[in-house]
PDB file of N, CA and C in Angstrom:
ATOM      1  N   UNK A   1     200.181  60.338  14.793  1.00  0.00           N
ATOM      2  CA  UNK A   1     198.778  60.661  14.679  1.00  0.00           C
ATOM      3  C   UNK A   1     198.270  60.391  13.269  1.00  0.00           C
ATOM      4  N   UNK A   2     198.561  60.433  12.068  1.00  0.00           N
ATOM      5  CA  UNK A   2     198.757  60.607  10.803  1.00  0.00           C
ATOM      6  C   UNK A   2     198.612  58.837  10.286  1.00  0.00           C
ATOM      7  N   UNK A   3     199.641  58.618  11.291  1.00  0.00           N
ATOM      8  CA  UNK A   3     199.509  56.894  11.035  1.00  0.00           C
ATOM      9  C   UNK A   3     198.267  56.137  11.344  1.00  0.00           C
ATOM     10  N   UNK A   4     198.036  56.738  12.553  1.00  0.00           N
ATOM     11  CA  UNK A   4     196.618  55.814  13.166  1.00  0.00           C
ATOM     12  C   UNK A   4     195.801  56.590  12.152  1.00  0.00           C
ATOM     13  N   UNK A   5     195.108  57.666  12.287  1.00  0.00           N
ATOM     14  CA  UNK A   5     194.407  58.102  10.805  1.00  0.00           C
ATOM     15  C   UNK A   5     194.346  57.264   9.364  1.00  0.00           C
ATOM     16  N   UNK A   6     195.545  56.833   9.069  1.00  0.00           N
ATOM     17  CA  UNK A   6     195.532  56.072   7.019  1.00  0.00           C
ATOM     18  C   UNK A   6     195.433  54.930   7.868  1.00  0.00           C
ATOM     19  N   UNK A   7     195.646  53.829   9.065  1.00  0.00           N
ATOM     20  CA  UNK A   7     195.583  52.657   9.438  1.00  0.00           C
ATOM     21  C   UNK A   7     193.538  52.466   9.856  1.00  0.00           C
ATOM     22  N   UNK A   8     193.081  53.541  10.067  1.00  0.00           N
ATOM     23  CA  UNK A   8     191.262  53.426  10.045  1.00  0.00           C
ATOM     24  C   UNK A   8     190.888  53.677   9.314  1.00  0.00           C
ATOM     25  N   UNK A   9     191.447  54.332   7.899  1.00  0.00           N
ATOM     26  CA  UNK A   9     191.219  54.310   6.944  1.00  0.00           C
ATOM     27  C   UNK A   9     190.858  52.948   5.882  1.00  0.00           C
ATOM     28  N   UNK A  10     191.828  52.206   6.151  1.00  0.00           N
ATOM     29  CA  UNK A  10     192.178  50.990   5.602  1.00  0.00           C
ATOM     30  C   UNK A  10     190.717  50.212   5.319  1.00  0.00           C
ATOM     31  N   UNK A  11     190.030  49.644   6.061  1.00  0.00           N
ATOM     32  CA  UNK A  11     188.798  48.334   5.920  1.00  0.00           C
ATOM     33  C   UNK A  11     188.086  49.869   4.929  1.00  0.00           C
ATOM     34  N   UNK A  12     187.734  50.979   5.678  1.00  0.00           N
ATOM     35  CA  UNK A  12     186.930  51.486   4.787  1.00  0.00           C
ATOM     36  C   UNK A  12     187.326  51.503   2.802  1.00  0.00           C
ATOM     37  N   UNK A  13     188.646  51.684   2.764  1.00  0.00           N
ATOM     38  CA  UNK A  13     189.206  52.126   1.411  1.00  0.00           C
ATOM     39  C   UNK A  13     189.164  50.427   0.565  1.00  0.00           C
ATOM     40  N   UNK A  14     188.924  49.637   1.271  1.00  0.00           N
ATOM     41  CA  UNK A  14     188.885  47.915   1.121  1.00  0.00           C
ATOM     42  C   UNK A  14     187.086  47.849   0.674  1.00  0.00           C
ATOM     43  N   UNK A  15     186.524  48.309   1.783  1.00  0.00           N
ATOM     44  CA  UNK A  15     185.563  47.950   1.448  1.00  0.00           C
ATOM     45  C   UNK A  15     184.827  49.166   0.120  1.00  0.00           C
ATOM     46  N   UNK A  16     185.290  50.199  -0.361  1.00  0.00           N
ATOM     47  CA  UNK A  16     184.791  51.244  -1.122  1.00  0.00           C
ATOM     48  C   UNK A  16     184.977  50.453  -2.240  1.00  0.00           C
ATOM     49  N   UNK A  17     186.363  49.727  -2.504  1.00  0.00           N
ATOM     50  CA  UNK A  17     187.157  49.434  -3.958  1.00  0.00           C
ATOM     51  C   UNK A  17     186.177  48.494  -3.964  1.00  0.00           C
ATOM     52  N   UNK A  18     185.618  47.641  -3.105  1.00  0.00           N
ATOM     53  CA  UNK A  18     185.174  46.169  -2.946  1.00  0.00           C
ATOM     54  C   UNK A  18     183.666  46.768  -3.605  1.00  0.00           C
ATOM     55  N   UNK A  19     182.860  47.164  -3.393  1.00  0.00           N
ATOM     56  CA  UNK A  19     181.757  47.802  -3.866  1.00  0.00           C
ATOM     57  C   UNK A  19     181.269  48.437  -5.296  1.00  0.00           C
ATOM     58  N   UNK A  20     182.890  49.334  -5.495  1.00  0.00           N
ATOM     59  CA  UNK A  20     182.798  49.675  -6.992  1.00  0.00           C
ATOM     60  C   UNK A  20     183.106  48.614  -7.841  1.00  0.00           C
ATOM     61  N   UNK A  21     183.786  47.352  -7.883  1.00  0.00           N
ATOM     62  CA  UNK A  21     183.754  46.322  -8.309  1.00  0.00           C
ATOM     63  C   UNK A  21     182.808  45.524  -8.281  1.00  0.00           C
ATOM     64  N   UNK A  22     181.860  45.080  -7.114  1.00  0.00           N
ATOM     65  CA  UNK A  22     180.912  44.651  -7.163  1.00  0.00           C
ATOM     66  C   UNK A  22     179.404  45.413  -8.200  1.00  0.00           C
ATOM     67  N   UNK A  23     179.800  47.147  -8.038  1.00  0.00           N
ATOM     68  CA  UNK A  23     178.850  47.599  -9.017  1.00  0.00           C
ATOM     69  C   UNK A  23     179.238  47.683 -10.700  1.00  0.00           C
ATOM     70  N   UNK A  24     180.364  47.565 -10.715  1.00  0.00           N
ATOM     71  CA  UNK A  24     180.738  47.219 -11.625  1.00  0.00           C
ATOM     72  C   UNK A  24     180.448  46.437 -12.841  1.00  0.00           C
ATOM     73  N   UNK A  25     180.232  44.965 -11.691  1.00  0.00           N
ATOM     74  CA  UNK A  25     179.834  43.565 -12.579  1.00  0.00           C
ATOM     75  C   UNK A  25     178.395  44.129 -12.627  1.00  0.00           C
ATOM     76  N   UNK A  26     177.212  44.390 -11.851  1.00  0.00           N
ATOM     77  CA  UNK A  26     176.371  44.353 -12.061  1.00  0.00           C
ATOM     78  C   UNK A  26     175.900  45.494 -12.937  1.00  0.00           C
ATOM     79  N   UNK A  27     176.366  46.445 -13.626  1.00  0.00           N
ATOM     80  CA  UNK A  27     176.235  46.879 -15.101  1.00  0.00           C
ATOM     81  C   UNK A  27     176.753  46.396 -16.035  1.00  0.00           C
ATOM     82  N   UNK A  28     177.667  45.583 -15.833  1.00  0.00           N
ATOM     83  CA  UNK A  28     178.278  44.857 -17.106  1.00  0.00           C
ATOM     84  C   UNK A  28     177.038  43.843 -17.507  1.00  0.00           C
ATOM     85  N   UNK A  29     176.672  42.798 -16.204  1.00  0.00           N
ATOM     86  CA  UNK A  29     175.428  41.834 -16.768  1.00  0.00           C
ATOM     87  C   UNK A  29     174.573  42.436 -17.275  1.00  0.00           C
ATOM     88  N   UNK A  30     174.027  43.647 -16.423  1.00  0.00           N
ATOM     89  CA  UNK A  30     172.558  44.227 -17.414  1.00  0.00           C
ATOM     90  C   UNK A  30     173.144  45.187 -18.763  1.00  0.00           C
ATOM     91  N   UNK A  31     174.188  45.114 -19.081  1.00  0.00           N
ATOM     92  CA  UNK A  31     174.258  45.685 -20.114  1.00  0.00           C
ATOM     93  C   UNK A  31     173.939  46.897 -20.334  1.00  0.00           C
ATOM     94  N   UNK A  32     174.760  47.614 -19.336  1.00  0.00           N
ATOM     95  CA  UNK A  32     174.413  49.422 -19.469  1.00  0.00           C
ATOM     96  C   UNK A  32     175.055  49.796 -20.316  1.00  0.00           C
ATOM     97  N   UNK A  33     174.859  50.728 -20.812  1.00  0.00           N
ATOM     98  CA  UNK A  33     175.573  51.287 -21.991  1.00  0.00           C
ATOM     99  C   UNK A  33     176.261  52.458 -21.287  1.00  0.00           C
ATOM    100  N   UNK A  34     177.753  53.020 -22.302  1.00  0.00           N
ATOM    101  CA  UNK A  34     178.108  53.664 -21.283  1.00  0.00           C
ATOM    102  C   UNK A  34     178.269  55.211 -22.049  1.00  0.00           C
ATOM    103  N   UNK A  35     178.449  56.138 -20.759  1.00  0.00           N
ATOM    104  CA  UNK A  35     178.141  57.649 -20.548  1.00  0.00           C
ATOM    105  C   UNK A  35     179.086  57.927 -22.020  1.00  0.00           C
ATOM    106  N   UNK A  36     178.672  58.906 -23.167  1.00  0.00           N
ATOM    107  CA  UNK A  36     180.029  59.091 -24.373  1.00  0.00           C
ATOM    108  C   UNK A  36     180.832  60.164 -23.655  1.00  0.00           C
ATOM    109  N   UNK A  37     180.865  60.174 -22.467  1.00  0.00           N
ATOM    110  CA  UNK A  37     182.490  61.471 -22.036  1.00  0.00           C
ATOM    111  C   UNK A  37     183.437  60.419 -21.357  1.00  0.00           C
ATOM    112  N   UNK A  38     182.516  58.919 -21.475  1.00  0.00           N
ATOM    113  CA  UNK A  38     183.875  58.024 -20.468  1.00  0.00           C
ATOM    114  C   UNK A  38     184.295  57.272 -21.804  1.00  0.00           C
ATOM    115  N   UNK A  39     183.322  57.060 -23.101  1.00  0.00           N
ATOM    116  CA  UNK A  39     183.699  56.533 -24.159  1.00  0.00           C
ATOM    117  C   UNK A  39     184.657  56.794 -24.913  1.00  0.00           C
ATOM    118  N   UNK A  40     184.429  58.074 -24.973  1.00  0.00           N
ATOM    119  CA  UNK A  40     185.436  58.913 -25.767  1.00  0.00           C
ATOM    120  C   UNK A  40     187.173  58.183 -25.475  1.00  0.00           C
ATOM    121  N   UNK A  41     186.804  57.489 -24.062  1.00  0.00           N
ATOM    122  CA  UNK A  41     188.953  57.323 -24.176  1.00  0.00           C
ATOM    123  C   UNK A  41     188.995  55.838 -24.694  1.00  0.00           C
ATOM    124  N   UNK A  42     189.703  55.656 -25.556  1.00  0.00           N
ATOM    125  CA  UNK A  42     189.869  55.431 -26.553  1.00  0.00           C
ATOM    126  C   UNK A  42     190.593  53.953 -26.672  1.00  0.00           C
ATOM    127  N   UNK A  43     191.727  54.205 -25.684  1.00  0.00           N
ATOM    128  CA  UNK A  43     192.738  52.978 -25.156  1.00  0.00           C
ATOM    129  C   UNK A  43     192.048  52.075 -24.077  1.00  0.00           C
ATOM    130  N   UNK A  44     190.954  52.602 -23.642  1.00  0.00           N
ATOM    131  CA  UNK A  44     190.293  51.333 -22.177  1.00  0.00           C
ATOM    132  C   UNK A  44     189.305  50.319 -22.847  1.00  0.00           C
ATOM    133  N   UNK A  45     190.048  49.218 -22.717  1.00  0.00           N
ATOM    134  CA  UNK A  45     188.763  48.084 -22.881  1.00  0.00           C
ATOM    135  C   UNK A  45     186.981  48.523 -22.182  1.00  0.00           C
ATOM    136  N   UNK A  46     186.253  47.706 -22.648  1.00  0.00           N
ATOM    137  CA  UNK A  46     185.099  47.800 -21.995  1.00  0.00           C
ATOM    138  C   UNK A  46     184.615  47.444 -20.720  1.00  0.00           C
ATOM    139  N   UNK A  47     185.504  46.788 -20.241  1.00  0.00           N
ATOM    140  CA  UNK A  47     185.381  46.827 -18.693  1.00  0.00           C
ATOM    141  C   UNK A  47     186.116  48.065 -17.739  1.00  0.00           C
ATOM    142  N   UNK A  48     187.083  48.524 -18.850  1.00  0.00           N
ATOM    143  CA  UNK A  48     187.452  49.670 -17.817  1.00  0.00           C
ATOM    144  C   UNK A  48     187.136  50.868 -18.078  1.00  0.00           C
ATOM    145  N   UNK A  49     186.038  51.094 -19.110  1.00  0.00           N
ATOM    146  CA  UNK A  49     185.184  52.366 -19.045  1.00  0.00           C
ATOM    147  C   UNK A  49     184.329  51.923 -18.173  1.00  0.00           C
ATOM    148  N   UNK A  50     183.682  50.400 -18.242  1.00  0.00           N
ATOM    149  CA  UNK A  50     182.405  50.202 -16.780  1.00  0.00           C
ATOM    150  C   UNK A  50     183.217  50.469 -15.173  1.00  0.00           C
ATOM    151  N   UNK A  51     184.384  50.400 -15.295  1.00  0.00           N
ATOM    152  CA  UNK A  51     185.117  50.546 -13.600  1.00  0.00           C
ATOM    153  C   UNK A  51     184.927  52.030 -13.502  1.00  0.00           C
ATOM    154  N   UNK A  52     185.456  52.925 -14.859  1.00  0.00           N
ATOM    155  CA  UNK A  52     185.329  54.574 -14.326  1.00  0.00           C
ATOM    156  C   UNK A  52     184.340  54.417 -14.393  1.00  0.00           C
ATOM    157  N   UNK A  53     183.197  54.251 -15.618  1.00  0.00           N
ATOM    158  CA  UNK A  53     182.034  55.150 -15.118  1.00  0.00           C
ATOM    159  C   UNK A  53     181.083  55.424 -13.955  1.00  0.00           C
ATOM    160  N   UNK A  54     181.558  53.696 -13.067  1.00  0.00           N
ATOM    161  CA  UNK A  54     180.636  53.464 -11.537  1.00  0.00           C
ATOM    162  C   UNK A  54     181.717  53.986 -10.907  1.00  0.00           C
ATOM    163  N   UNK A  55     182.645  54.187 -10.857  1.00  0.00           N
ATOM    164  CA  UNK A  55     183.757  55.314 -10.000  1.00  0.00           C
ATOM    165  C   UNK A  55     183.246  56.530  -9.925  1.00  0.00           C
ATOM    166  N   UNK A  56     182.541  57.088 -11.086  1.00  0.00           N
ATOM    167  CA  UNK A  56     181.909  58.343 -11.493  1.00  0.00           C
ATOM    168  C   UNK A  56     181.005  58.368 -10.660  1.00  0.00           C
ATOM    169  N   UNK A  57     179.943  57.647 -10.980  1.00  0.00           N
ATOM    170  CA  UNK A  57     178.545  57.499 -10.431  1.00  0.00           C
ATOM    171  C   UNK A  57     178.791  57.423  -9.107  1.00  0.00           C
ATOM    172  N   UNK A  58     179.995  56.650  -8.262  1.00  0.00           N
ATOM    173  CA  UNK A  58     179.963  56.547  -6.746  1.00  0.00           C
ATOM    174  C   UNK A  58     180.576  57.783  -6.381  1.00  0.00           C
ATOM    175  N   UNK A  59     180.953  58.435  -6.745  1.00  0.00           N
ATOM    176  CA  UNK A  59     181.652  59.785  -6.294  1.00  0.00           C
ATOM    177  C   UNK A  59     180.815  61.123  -6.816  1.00  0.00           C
ATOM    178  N   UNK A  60     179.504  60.836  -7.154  1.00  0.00           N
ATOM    179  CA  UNK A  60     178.131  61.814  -7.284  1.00  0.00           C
ATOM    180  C   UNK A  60     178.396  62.233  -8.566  1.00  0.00           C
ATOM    181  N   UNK A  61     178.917  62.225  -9.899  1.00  0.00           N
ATOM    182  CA  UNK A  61     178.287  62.528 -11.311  1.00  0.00           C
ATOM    183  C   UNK A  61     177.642  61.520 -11.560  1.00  0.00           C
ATOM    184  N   UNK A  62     176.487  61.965 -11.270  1.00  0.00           N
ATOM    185  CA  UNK A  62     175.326  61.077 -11.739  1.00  0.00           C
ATOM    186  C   UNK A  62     174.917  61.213 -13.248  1.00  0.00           C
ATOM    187  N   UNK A  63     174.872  60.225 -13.819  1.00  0.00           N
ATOM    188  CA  UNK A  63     174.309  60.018 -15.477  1.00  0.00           C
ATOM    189  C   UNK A  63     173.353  59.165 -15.652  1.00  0.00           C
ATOM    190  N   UNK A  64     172.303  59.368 -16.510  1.00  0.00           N
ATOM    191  CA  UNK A  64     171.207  58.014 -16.578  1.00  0.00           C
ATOM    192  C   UNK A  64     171.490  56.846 -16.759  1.00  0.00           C
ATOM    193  N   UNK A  65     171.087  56.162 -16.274  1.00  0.00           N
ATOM    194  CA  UNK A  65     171.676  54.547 -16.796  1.00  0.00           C
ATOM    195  C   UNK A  65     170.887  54.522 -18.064  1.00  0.00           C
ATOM    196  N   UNK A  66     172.025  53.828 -18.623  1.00  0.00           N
ATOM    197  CA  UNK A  66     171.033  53.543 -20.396  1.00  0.00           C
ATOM    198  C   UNK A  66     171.241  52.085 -20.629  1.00  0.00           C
ATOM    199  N   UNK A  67     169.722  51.435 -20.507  1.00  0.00           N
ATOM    200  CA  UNK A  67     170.051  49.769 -20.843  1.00  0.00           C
ATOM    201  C   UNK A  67     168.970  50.214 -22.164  1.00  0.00           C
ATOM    202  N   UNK A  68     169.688  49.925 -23.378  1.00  0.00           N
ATOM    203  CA  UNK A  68     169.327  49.903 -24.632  1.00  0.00           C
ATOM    204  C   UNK A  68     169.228  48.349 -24.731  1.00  0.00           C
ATOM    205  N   UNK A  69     170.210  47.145 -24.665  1.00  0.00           N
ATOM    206  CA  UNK A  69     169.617  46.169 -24.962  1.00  0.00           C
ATOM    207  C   UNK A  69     168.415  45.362 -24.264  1.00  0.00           C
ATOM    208  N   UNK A  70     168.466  45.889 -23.333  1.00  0.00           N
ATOM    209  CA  UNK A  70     167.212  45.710 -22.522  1.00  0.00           C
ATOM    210  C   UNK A  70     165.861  45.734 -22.781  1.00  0.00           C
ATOM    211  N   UNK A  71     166.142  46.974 -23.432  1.00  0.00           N
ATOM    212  CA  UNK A  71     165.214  47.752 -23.926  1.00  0.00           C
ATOM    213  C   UNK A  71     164.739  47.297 -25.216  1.00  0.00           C
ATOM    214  N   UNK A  72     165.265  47.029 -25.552  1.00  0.00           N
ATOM    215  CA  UNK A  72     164.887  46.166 -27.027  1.00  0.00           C
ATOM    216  C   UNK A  72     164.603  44.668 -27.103  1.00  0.00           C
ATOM    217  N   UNK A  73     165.277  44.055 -26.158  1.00  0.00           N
ATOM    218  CA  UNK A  73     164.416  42.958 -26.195  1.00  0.00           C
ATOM    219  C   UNK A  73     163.168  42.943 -25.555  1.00  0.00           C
ATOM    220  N   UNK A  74     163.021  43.867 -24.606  1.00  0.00           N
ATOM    221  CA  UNK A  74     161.516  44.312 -24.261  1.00  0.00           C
ATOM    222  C   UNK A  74     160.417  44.075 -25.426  1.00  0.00           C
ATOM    223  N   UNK A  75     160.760  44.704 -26.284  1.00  0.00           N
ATOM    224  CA  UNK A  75     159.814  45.189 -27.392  1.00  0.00           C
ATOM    225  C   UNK A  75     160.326  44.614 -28.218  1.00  0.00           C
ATOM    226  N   UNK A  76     160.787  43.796 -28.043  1.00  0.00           N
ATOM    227  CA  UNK A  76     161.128  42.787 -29.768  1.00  0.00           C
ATOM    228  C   UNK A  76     160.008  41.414 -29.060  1.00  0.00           C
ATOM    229  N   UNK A  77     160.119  41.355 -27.591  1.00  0.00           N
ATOM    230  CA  UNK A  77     159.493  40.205 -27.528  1.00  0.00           C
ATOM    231  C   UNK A  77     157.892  40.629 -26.718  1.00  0.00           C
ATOM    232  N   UNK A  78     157.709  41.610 -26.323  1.00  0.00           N
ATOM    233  CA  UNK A  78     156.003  42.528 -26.206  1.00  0.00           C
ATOM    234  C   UNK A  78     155.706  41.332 -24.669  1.00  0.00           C
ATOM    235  N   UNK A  79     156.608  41.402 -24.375  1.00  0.00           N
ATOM    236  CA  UNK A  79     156.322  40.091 -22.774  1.00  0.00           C
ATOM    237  C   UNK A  79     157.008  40.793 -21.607  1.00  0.00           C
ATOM    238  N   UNK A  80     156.523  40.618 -20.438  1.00  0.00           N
ATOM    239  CA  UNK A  80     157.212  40.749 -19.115  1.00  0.00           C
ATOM    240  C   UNK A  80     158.209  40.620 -18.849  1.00  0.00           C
ATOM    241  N   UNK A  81     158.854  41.743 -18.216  1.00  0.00           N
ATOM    242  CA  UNK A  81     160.767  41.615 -18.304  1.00  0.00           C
ATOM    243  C   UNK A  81     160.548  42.471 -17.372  1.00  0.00           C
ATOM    244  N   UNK A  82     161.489  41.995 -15.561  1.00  0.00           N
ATOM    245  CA  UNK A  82     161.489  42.422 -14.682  1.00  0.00           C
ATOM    246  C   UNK A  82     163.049  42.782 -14.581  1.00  0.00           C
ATOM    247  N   UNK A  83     162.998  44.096 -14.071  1.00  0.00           N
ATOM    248  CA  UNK A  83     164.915  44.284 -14.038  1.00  0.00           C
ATOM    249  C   UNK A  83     164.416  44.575 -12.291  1.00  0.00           C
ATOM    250  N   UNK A  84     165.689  43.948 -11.785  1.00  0.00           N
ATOM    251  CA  UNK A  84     165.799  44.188  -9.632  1.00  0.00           C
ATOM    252  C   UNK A  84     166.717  45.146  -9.945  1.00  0.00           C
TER     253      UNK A  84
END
């Protein structure tokens, strides 16, 4: 019983990992800045504070997204800048 249970598990736990990776990249391009309680560790490159912190965010600690460079080229260049 146990078996068939972790075997329907499977596509879902495929497709979860598949998602947090996919959200992943898409804070890395816009250049989110990241939460300082995932910064703080010390030994993770910058892609693998962006893997926890959307691990975070997909498992409900929600934190603001902070696009600072975004944000500044906003107002360095006083022109239309659409983020999807």
């Amino acid at each position: 019983m146990i078996k068939y249970c972790v075997l329907e598990l499977v596509p879902f736990i495929i497709s979860y990992f598949f998602f947090i990776m996919m959200w992943s990249i898409f804070f890395v391009v816009l250049g989110m800045e990241i939460d300082p309680e995932v910064n703080e560790a010390d030994r993770l490159s910058y892609y693998q504070k962006m893997l926890l912190q959307t691990f975070r965010t997909v498992i409900g600690e929600l934190a603001m997204p902070q696009y600072g460079k975004i944000l500044e080229a906003y107002e360095e260049n006083n022109s239309s800048f659409y983020v999807i």
